[in-house]
PDB file of N, CA and C in Angstrom:
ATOM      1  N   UNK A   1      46.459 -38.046  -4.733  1.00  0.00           N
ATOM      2  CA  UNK A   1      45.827 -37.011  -3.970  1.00  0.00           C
ATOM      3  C   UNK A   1      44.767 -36.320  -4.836  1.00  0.00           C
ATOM      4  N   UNK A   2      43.603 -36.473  -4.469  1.00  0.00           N
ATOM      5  CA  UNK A   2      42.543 -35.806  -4.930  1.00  0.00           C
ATOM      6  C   UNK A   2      41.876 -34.255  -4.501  1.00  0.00           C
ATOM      7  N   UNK A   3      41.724 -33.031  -5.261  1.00  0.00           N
ATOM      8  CA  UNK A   3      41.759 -31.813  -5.142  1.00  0.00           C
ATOM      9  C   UNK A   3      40.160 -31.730  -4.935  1.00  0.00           C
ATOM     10  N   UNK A   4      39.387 -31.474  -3.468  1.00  0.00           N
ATOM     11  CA  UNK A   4      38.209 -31.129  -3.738  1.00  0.00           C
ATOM     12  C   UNK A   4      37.277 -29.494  -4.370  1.00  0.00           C
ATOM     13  N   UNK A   5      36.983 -29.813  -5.292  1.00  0.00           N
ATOM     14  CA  UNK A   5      36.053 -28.918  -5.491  1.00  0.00           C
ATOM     15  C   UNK A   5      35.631 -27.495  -4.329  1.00  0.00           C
ATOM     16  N   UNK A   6      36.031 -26.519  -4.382  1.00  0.00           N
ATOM     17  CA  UNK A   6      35.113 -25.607  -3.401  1.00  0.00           C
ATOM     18  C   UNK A   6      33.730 -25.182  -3.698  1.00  0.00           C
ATOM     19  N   UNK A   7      33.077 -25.584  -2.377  1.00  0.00           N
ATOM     20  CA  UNK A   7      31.410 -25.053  -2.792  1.00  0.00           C
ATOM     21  C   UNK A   7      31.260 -23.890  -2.330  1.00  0.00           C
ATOM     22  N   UNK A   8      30.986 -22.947  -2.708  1.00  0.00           N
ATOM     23  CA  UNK A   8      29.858 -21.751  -2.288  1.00  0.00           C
ATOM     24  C   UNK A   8      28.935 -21.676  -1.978  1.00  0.00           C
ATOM     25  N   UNK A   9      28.727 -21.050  -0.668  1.00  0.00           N
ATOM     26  CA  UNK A   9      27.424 -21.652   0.041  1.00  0.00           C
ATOM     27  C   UNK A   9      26.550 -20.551  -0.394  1.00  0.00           C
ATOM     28  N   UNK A  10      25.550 -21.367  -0.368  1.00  0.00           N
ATOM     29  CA  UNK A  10      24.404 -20.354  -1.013  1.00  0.00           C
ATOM     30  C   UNK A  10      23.686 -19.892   0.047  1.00  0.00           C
ATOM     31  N   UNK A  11      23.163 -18.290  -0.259  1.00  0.00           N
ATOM     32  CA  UNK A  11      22.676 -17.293   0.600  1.00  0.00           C
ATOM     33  C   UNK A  11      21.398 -17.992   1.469  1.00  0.00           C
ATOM     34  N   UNK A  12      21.679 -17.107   2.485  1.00  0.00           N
ATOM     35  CA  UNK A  12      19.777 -18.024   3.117  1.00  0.00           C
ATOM     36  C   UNK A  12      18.778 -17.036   2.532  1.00  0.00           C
ATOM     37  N   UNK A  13      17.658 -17.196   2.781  1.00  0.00           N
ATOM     38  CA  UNK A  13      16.242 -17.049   2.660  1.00  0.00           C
ATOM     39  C   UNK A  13      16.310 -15.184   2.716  1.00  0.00           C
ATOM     40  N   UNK A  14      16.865 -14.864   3.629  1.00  0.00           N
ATOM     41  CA  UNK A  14      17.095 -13.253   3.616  1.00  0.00           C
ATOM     42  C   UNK A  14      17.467 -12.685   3.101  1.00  0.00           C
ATOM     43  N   UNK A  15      19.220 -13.144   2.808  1.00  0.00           N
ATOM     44  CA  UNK A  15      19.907 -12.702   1.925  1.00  0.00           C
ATOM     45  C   UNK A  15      19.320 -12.794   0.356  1.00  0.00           C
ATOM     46  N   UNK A  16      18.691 -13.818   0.253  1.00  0.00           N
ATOM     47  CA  UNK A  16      18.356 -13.559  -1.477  1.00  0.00           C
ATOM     48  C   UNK A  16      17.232 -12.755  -1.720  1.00  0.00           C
ATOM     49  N   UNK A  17      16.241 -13.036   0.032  1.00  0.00           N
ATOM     50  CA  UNK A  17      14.733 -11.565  -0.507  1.00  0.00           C
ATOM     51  C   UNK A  17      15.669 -10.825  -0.947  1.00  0.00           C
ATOM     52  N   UNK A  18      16.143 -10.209  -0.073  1.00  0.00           N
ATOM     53  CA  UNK A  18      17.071  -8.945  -0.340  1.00  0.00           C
ATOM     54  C   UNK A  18      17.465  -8.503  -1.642  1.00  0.00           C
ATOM     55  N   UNK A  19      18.218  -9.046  -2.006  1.00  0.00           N
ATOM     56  CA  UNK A  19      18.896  -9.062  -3.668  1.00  0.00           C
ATOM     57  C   UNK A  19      17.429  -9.192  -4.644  1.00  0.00           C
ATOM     58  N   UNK A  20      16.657  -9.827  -4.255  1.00  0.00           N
ATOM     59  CA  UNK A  20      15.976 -10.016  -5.251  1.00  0.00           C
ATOM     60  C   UNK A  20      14.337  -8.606  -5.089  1.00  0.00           C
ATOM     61  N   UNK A  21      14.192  -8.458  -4.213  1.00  0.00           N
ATOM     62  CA  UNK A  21      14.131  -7.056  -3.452  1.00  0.00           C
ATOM     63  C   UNK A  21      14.105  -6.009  -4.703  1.00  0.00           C
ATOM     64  N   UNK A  22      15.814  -5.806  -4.190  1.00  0.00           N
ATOM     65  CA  UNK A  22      16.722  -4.048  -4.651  1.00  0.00           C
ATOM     66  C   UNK A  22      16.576  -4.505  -6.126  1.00  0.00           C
ATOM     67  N   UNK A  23      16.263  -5.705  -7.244  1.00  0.00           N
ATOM     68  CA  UNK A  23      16.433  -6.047  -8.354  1.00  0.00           C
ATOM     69  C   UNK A  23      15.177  -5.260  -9.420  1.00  0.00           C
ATOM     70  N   UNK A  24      14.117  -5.966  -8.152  1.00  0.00           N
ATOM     71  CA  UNK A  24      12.712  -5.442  -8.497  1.00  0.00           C
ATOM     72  C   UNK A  24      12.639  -4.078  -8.448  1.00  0.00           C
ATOM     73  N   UNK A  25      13.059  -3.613  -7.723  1.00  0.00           N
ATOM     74  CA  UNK A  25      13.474  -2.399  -7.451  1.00  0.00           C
ATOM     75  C   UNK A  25      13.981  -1.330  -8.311  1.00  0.00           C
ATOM     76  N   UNK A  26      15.042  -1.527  -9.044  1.00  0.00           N
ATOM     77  CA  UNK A  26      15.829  -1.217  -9.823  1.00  0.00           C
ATOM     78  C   UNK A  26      14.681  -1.291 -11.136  1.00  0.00           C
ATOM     79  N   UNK A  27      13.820  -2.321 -11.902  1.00  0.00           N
ATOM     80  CA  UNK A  27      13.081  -2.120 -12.694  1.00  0.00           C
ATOM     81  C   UNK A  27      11.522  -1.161 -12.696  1.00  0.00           C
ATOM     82  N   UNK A  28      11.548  -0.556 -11.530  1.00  0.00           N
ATOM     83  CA  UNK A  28      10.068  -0.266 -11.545  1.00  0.00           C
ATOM     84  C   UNK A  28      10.376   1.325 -11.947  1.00  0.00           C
ATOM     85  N   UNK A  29       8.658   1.599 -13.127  1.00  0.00           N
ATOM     86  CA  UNK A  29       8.842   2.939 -13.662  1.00  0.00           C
ATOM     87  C   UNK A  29       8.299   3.682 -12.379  1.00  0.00           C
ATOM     88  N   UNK A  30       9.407   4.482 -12.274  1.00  0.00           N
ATOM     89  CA  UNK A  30       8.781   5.506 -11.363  1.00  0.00           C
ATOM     90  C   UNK A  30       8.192   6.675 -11.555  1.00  0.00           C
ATOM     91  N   UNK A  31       6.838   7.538 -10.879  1.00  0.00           N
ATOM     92  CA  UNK A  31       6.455   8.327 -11.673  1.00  0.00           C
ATOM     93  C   UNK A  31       7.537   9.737 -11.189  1.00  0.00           C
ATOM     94  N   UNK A  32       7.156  10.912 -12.174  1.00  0.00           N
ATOM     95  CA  UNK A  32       7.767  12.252 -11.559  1.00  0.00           C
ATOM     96  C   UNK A  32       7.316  12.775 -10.574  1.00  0.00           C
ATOM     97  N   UNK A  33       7.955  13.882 -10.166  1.00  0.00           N
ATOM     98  CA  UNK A  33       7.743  14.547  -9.015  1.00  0.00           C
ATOM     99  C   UNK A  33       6.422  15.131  -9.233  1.00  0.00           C
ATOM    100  N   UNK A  34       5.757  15.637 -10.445  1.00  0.00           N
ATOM    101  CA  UNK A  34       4.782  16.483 -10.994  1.00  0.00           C
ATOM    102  C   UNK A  34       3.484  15.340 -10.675  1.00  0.00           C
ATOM    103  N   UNK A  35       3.622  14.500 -11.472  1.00  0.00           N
ATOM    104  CA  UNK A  35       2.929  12.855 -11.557  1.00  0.00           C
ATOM    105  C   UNK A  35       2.656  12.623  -9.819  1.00  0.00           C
ATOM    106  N   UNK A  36       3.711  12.428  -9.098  1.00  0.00           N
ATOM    107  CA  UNK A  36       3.574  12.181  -7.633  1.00  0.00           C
ATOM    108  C   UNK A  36       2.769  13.238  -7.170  1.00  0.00           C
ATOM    109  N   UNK A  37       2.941  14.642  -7.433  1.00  0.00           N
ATOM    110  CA  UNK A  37       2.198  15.497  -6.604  1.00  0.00           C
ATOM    111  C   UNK A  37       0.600  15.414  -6.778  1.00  0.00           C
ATOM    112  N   UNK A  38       0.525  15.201  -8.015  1.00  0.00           N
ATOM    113  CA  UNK A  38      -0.963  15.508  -9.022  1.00  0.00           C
ATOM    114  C   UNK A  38      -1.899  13.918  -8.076  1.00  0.00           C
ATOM    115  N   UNK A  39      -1.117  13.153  -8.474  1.00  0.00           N
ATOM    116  CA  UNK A  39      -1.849  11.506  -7.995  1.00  0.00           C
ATOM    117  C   UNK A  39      -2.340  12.043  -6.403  1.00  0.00           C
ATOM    118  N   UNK A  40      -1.483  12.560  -5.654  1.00  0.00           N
ATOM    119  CA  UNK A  40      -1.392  12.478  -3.958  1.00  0.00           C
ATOM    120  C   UNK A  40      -2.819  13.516  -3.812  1.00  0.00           C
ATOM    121  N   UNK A  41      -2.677  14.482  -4.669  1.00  0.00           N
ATOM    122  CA  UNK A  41      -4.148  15.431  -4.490  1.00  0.00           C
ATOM    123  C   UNK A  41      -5.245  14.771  -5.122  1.00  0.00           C
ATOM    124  N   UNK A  42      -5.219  14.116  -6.074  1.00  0.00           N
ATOM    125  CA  UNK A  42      -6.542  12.704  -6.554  1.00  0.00           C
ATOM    126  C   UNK A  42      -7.000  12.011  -5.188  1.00  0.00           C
ATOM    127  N   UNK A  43      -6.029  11.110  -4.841  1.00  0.00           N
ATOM    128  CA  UNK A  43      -6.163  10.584  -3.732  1.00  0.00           C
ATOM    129  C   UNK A  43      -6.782  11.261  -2.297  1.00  0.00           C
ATOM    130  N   UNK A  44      -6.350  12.569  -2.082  1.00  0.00           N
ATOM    131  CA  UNK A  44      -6.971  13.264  -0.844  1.00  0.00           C
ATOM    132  C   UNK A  44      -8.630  13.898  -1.193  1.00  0.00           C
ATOM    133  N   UNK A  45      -8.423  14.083  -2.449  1.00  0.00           N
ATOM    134  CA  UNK A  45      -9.963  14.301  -2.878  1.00  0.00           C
ATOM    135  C   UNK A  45     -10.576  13.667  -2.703  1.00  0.00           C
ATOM    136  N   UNK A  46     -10.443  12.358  -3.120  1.00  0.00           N
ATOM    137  CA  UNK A  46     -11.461  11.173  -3.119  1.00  0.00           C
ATOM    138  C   UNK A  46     -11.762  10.909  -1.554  1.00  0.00           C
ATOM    139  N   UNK A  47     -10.656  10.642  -0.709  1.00  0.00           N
ATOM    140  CA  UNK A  47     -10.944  10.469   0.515  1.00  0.00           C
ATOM    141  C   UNK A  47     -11.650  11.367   1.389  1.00  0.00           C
ATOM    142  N   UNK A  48     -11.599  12.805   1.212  1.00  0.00           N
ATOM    143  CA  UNK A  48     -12.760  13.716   1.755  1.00  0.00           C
ATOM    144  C   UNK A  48     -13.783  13.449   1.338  1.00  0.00           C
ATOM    145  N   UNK A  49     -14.051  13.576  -0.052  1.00  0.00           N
ATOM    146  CA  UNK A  49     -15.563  13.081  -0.722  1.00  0.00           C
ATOM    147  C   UNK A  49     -15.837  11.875  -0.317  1.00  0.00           C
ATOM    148  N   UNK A  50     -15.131  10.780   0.414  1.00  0.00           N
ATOM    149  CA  UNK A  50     -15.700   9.241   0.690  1.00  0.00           C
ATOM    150  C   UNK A  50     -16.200   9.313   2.065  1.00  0.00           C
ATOM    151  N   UNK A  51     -15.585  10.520   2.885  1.00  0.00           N
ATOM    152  CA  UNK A  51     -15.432  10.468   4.500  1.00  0.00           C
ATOM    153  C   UNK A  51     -16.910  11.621   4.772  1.00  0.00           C
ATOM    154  N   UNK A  52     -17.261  12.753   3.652  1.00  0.00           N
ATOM    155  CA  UNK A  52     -18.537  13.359   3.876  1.00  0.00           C
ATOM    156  C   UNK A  52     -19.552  12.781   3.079  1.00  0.00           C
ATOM    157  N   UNK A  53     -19.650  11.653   2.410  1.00  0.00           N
ATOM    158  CA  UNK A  53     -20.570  10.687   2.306  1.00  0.00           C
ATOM    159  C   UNK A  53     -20.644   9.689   3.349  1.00  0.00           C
ATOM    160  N   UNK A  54     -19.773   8.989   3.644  1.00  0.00           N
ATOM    161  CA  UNK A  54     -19.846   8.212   5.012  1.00  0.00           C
ATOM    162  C   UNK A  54     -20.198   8.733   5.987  1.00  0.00           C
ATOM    163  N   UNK A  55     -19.870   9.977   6.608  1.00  0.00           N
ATOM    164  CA  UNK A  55     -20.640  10.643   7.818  1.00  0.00           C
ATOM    165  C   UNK A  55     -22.005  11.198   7.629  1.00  0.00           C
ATOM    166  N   UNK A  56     -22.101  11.463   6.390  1.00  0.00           N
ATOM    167  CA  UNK A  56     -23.698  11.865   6.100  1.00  0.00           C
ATOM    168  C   UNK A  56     -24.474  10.643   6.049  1.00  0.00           C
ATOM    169  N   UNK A  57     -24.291   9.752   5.950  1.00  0.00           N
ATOM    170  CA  UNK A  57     -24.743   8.225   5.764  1.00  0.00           C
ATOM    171  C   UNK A  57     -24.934   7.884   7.196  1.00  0.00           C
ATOM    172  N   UNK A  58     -23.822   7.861   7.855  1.00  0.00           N
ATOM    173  CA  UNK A  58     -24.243   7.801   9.284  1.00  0.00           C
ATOM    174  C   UNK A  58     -25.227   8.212   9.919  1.00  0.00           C
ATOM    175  N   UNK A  59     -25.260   9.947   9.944  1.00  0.00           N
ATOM    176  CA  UNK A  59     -25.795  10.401  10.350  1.00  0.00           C
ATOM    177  C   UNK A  59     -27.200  10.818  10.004  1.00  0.00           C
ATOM    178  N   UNK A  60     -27.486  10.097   8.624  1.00  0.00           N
ATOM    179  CA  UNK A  60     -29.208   9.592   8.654  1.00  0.00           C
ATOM    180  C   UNK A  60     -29.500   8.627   9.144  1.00  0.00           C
ATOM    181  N   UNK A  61     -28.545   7.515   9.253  1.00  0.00           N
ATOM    182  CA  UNK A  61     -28.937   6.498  10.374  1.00  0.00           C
ATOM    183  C   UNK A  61     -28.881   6.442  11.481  1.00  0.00           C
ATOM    184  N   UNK A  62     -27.928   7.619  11.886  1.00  0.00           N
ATOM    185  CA  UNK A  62     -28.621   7.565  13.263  1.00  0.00           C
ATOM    186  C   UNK A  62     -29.842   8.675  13.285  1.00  0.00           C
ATOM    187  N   UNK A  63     -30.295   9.250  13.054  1.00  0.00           N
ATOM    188  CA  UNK A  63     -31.011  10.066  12.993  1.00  0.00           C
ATOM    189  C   UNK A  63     -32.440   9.179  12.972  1.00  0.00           C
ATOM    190  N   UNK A  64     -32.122   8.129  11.899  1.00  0.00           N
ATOM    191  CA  UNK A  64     -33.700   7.121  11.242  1.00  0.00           C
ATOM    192  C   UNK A  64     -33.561   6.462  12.581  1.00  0.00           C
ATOM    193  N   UNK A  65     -32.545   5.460  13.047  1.00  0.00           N
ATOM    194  CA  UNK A  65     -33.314   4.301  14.264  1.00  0.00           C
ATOM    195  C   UNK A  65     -33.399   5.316  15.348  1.00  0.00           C
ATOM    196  N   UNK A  66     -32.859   6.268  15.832  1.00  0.00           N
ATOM    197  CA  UNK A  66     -32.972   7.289  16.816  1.00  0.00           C
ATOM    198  C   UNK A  66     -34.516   7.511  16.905  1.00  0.00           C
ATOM    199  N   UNK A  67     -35.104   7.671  15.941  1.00  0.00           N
ATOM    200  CA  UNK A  67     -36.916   8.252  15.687  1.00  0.00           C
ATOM    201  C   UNK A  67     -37.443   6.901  15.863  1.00  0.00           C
ATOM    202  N   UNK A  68     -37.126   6.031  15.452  1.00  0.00           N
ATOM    203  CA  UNK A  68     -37.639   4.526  15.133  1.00  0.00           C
ATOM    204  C   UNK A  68     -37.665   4.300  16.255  1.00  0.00           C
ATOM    205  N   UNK A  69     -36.580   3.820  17.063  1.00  0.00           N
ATOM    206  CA  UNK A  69     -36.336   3.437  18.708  1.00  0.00           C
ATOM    207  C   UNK A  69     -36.866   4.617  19.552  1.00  0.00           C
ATOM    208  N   UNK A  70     -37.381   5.415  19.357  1.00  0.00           N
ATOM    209  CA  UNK A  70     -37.862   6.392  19.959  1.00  0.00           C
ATOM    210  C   UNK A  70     -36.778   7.290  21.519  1.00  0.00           C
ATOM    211  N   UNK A  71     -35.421   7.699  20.826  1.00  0.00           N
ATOM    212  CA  UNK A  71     -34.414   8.414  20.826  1.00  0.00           C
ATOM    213  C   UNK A  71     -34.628   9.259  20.645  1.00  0.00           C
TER     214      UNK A  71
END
């Protein structure tokens, strides 16, 4: 009588994102609360200053083909 081996079935495709996921996870430096606040007001700065250059940009172009097209 021969004793078979038990296999363990290995996880599917989900189960191991997963694990491998929460792993990555577990290594990443996170910044502080101070660090988080400071970055989030960088970020909103830049995006006002990008959004009243972009609308001023616009709004010489429309202004230029408006005169051009005779608008």
């Amino acid at each position: 009588m021969t004793i078979k081996p038990v296999r363990q079935r290995e996880p599917n495709a989900l189960q191991r994102w997963g694990r491998e996921t929460i792993s990555e996870l577990r290594r990443v430096s996170w910044p502080s609360r101070a660090e988080a606040v400071s970055l989030t007001w960088i970020v909103i700065i830049v995006m006002v200053i990008m959004a009243i250059i972009l609308g001023g940009l616009d709004w010489v172009f429309f202004r230029f083909f408006g005169t051009l097209l005779g608008r």
